[in-house]
N, C-alpha and C. Protein backbone atom coordinates (compact mmCIF):
# COMPACT_ATOMS: atom_id res chain seq x y z
N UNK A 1 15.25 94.45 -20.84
CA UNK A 1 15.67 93.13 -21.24
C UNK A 1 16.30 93.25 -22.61
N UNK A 2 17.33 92.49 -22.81
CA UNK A 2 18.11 92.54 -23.90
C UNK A 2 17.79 91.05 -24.55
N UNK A 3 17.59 91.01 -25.72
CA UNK A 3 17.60 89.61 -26.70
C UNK A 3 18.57 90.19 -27.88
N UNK A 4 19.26 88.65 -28.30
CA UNK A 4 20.43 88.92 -29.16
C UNK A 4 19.83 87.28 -30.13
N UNK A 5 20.09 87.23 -31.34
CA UNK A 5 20.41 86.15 -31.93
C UNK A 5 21.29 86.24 -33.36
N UNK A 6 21.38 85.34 -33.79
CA UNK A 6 22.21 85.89 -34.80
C UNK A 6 21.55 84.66 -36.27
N UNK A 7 21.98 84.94 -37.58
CA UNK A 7 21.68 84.47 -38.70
C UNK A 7 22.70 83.58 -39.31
N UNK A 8 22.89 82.98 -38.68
CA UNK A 8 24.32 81.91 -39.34
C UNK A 8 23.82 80.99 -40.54
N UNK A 9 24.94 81.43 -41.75
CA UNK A 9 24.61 80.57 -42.90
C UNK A 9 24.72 79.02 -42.54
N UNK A 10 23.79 78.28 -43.10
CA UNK A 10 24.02 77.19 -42.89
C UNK A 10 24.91 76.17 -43.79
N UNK A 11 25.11 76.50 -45.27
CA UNK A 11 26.08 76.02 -46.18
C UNK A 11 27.50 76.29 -45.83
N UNK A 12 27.91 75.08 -45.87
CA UNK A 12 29.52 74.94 -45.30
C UNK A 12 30.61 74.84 -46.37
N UNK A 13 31.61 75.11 -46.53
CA UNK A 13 32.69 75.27 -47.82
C UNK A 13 33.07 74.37 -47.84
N UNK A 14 32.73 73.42 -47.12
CA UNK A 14 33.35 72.01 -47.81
C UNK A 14 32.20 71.19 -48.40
N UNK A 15 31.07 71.70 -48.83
CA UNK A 15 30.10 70.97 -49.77
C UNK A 15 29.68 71.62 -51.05
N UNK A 16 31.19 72.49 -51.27
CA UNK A 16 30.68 73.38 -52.64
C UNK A 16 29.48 74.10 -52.80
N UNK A 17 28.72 74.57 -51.71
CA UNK A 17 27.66 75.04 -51.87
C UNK A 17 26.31 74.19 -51.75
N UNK A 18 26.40 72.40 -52.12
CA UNK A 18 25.65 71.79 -52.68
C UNK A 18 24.84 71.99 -50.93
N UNK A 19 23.54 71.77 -51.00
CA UNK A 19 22.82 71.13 -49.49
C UNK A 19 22.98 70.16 -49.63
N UNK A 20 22.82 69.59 -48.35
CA UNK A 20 23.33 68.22 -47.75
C UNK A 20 21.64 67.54 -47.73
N UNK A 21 21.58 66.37 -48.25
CA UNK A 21 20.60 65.58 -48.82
C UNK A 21 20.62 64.71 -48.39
N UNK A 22 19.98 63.46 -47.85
CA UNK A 22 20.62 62.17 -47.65
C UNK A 22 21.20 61.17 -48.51
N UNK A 23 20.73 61.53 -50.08
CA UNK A 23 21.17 61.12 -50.92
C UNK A 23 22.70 61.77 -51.37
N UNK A 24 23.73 62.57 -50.85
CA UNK A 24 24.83 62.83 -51.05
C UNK A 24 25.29 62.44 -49.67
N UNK A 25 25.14 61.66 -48.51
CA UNK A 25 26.11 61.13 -47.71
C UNK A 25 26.45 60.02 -47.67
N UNK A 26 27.85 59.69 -47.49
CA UNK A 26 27.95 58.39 -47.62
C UNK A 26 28.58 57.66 -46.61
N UNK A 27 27.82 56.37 -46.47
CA UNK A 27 27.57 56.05 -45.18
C UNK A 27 28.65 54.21 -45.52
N UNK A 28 29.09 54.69 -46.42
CA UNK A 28 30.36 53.08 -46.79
C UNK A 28 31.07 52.93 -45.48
N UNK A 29 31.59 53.89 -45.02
CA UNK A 29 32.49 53.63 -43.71
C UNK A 29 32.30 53.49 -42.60
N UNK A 30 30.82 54.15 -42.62
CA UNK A 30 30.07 54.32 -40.77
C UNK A 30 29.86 53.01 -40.37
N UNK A 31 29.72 53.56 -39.52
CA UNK A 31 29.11 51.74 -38.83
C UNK A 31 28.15 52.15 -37.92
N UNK A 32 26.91 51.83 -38.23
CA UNK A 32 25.71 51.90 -37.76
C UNK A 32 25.44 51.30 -36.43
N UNK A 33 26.61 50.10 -36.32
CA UNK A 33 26.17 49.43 -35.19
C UNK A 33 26.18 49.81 -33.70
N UNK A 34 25.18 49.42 -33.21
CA UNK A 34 25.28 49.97 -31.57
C UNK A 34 26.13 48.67 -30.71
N UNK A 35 26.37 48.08 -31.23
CA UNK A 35 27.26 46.69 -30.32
C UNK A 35 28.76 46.70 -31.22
N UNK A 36 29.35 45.85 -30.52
CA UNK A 36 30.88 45.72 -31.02
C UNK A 36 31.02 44.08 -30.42
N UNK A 37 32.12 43.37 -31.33
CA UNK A 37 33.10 42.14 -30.73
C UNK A 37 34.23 42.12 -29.82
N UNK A 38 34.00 41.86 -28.35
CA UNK A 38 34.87 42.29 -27.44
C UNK A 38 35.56 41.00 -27.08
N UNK A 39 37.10 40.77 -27.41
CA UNK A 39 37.67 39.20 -27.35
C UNK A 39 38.21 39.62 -25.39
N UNK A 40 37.76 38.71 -25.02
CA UNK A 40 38.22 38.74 -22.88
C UNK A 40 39.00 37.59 -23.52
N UNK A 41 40.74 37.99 -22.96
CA UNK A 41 41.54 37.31 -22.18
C UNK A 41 41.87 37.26 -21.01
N UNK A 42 41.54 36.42 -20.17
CA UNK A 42 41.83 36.71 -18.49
C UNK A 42 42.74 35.63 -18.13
N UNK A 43 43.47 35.12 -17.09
CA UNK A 43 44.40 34.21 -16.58
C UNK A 43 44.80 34.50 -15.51
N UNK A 44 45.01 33.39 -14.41
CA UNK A 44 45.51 33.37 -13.06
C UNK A 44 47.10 33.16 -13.72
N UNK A 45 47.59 33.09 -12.38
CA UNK A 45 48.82 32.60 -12.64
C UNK A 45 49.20 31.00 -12.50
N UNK A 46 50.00 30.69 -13.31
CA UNK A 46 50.56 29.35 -13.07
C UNK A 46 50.52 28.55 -11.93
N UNK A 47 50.57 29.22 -11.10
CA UNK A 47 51.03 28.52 -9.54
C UNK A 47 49.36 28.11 -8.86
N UNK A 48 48.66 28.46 -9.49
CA UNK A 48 46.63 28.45 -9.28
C UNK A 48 46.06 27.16 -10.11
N UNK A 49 47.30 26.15 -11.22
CA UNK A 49 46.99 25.65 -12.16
C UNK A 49 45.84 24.13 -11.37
N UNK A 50 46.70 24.49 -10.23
CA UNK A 50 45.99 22.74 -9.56
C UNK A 50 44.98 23.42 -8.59
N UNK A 51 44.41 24.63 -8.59
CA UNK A 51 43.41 24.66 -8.39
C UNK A 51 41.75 24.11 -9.04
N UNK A 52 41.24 24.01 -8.48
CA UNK A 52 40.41 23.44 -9.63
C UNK A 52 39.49 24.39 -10.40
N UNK A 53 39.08 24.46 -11.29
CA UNK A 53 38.81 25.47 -12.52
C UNK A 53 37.97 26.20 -11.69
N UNK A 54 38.56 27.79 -11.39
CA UNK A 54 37.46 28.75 -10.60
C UNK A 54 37.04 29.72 -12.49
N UNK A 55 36.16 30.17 -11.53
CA UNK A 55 34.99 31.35 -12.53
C UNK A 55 35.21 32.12 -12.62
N UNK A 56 35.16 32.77 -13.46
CA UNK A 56 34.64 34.67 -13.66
C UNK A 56 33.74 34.66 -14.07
N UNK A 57 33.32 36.21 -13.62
CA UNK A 57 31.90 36.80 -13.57
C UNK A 57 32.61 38.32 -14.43
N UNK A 58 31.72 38.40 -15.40
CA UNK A 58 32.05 39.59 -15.63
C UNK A 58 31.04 40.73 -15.87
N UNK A 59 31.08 41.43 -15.48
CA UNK A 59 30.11 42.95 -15.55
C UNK A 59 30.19 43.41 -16.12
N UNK A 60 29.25 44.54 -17.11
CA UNK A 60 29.06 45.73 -17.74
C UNK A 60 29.66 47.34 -16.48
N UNK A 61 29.77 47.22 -15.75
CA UNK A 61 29.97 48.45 -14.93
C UNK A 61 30.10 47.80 -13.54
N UNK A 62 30.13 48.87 -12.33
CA UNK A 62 30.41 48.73 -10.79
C UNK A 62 29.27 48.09 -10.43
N UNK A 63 29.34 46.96 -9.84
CA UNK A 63 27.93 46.05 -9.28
C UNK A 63 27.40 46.87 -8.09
N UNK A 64 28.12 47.60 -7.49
CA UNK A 64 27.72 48.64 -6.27
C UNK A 64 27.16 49.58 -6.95
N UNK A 65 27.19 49.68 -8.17
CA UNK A 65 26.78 51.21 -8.79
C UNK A 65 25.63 50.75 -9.79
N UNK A 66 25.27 49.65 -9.92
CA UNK A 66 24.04 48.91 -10.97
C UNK A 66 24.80 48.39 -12.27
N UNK A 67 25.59 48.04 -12.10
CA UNK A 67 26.43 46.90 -13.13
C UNK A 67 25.77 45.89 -13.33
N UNK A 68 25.84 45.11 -14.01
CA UNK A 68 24.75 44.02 -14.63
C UNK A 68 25.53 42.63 -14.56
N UNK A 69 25.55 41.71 -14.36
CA UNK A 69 26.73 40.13 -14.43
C UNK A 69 26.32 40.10 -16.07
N UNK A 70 26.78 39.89 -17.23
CA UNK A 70 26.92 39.94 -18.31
C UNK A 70 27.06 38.80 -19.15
N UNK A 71 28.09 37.65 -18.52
CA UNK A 71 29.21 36.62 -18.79
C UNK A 71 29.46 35.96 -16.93
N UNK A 72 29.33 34.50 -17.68
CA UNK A 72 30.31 34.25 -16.53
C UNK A 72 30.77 32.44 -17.16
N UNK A 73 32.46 32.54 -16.69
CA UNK A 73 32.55 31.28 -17.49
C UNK A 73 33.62 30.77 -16.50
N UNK A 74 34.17 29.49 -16.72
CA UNK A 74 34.56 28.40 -15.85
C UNK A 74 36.11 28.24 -16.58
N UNK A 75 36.95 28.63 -16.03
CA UNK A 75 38.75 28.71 -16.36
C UNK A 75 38.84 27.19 -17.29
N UNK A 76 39.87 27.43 -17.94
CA UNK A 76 40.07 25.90 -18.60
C UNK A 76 41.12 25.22 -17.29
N UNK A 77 42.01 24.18 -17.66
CA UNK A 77 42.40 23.96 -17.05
C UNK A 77 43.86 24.69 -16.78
N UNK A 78 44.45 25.47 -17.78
CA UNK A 78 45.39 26.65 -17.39
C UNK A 78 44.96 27.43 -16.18
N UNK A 79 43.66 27.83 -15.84
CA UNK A 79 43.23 28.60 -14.91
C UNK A 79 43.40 30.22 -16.40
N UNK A 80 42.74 29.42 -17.61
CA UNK A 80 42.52 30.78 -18.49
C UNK A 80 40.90 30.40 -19.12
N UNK A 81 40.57 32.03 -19.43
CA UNK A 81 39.76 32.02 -20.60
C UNK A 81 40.13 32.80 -21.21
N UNK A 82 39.16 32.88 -23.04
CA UNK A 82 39.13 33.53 -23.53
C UNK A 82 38.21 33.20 -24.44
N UNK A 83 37.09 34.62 -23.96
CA UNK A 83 35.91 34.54 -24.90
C UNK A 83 35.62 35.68 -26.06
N UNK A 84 34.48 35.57 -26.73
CA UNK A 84 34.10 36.84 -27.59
C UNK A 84 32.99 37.08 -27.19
N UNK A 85 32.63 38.69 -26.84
CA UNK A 85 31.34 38.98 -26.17
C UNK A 85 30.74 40.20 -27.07
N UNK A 86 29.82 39.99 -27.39
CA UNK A 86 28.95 41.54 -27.82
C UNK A 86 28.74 41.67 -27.07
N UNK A 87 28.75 43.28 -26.81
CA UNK A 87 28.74 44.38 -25.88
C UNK A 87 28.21 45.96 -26.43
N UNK A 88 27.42 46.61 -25.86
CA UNK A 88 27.13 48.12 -26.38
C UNK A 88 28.30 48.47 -26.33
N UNK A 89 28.52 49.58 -27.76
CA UNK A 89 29.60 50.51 -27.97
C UNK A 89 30.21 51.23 -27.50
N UNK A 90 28.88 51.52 -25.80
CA UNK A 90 29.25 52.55 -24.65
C UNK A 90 30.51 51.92 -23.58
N UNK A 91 30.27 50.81 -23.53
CA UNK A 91 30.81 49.97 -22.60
C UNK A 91 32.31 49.68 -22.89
N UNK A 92 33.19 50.68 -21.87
CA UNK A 92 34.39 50.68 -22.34
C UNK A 92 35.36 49.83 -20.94
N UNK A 93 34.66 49.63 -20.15
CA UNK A 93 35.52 49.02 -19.27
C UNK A 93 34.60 48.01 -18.29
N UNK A 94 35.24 46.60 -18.41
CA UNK A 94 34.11 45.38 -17.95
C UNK A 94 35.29 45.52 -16.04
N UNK A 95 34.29 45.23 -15.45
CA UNK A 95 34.65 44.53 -14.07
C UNK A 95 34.84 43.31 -14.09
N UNK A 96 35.69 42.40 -13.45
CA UNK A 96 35.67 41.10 -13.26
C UNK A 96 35.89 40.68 -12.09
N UNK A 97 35.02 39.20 -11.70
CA UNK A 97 35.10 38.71 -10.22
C UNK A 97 35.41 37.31 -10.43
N UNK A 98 37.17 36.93 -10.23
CA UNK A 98 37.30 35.79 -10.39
C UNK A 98 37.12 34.44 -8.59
N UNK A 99 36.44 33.70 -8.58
CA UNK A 99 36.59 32.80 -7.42
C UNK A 99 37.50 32.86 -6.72
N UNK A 100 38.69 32.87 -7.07
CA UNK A 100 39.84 32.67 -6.06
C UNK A 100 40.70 34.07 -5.99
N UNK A 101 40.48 34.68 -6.89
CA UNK A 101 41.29 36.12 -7.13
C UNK A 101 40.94 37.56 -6.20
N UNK A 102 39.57 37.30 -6.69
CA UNK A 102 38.55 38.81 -6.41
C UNK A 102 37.98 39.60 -7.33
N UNK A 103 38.42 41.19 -7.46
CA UNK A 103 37.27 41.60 -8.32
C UNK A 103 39.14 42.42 -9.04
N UNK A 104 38.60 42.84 -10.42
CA UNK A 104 39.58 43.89 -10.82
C UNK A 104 38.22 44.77 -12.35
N UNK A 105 39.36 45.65 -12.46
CA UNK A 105 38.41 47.06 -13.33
C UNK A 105 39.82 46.96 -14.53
N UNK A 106 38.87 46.60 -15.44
CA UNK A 106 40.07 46.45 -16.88
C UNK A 106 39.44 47.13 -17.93
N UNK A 107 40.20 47.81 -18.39
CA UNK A 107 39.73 48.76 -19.87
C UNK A 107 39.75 47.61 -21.03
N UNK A 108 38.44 48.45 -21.68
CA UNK A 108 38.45 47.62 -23.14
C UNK A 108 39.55 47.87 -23.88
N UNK A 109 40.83 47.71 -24.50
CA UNK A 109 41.47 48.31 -25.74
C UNK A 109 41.17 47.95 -27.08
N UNK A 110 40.86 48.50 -28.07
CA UNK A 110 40.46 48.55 -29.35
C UNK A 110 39.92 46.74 -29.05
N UNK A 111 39.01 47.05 -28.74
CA UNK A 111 37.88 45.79 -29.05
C UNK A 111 38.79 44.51 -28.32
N UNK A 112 39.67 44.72 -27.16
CA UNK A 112 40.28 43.47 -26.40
C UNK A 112 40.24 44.02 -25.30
N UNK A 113 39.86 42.91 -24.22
CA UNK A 113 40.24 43.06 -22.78
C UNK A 113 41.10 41.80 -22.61
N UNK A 114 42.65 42.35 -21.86
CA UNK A 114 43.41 41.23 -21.12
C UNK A 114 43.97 41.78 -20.13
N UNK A 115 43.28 40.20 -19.35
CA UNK A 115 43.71 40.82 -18.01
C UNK A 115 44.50 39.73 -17.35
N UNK A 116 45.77 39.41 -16.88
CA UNK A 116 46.61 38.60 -15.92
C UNK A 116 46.56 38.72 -14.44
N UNK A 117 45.64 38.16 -13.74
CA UNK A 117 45.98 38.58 -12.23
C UNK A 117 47.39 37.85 -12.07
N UNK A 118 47.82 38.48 -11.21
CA UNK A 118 49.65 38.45 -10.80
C UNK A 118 49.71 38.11 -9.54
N UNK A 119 50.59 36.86 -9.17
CA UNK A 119 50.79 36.84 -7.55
C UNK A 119 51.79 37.71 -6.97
N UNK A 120 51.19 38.51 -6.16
CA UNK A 120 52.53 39.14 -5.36
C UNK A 120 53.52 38.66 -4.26
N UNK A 121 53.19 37.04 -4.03
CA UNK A 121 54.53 36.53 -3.37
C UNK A 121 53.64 35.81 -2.83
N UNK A 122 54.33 35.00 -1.70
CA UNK A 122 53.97 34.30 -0.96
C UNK A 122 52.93 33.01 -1.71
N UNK A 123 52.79 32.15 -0.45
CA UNK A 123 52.00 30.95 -1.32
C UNK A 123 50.56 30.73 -1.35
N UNK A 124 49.78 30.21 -1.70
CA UNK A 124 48.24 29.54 -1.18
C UNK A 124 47.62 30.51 -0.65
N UNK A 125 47.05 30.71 0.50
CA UNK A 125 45.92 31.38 1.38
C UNK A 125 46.75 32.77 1.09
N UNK A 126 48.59 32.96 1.46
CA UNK A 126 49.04 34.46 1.90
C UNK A 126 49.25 35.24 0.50
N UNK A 127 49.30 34.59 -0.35
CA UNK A 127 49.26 34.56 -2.07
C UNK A 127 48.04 35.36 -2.50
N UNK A 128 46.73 34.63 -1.97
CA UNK A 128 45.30 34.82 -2.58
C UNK A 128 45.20 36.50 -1.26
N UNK A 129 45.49 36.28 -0.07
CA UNK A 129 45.19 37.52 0.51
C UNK A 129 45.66 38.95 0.04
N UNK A 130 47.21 38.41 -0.42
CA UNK A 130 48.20 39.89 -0.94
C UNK A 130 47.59 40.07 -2.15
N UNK A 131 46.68 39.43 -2.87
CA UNK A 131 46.06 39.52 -4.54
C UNK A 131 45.72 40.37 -3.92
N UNK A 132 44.10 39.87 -3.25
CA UNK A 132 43.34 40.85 -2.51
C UNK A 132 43.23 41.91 -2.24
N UNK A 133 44.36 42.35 -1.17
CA UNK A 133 44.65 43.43 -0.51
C UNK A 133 45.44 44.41 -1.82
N UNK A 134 45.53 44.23 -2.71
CA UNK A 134 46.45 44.54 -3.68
C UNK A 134 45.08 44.94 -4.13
N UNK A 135 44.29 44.29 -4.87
CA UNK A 135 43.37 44.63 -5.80
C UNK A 135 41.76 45.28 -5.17
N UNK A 136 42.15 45.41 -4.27
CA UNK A 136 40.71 45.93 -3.31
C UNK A 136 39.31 45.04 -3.67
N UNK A 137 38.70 45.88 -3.21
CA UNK A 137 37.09 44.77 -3.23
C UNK A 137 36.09 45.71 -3.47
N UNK A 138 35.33 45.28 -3.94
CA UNK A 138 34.33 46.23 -4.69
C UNK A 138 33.13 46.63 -3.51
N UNK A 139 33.09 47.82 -3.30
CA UNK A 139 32.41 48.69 -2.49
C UNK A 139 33.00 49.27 -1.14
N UNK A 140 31.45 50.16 -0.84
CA UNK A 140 32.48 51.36 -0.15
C UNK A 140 33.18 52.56 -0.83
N UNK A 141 32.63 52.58 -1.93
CA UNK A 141 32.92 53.83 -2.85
C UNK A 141 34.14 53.63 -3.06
N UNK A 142 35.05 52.18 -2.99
CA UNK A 142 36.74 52.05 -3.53
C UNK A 142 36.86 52.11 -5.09
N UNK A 143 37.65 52.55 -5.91
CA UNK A 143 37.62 52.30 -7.17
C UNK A 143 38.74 51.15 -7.47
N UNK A 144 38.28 50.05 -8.25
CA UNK A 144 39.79 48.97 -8.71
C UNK A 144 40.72 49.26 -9.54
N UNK A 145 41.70 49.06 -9.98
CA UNK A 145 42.99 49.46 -10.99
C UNK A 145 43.32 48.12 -11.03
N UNK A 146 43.17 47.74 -12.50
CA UNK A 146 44.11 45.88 -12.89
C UNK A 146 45.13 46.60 -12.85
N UNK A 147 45.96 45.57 -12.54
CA UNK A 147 47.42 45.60 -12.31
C UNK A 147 48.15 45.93 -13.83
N UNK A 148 47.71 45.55 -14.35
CA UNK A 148 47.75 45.65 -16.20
C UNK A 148 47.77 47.74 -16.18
N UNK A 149 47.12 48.21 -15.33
CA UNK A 149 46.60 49.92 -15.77
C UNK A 149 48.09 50.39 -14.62
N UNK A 150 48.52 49.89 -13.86
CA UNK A 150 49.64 50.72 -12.62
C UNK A 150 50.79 51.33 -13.44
């Protein structure tokens, strides 16, 4: 049997030699925090306006995979919201399940999520189906892409 280890200095050249103390780090810039301010912009489209105010639900992760409902709020009368959510620091991409839309997978960007569901043609019922079929449905091991990520 062979054993190997080795003796690595632990003083690094960028501390002049000094040891590292807790009293020589400085912690002005860190941010300690385990949560962040996450502003959600979401919106149907125009043509949804005389619908009457549907919901989103929004998740921490895949509800098929143990995602949590997080948020859930009631469109203004644009058929928009926009809220501010604390959220863990881990949590980089929320799911959303709007009433009339379906579900979509939107990345956080530097502390914003916006997301526009988009009609792909047609009107009413063939409108809300092509969303659909466009944006898949959550489970069954499918993964979503907002139209915002294509």
């Amino acid at each position: 049997m062979l054993l190997a280890s080795c003796n690595k200095d632990l003083q690094s050249d960028n501390n002049n030699g000094e040891d590292i103390t807790m009293d020589n780090i400085r912690a002005e810039n860190f941010d300690f925090s385990g949560t962040r301010n996450v502003t959600v912009n979401i919106g149907l489209p125009a043509e949804f306006s005389a619908h009457s105010n549907s919901t989103f639900s929004i998740y921490n992760g895949n509800p098929d995979q143990g995602g949590a409902m997080i948020a859930k709020f009631t469109a203004d009368d644009n058929q928009r919201v926009q809220h501010t959510l604390v959220l863990p620091t881990v949590v980089d991409t929320l799911y959303i399940n709007n009433s009339l839309m379906g579900w979509t997978k939107t990345p956080i960007i530097g502390n914003v999520v916006n997301h526009e569901y988009i009609q792909l043609g047609g009107e009413g019922a063939d409108a809300l189906e092509a969303q659909r079929s466009a944006m898949g449905k959550i489970g069954s091991n499918q993964e979503l892409t907002s139209p915002s990520c294509l």
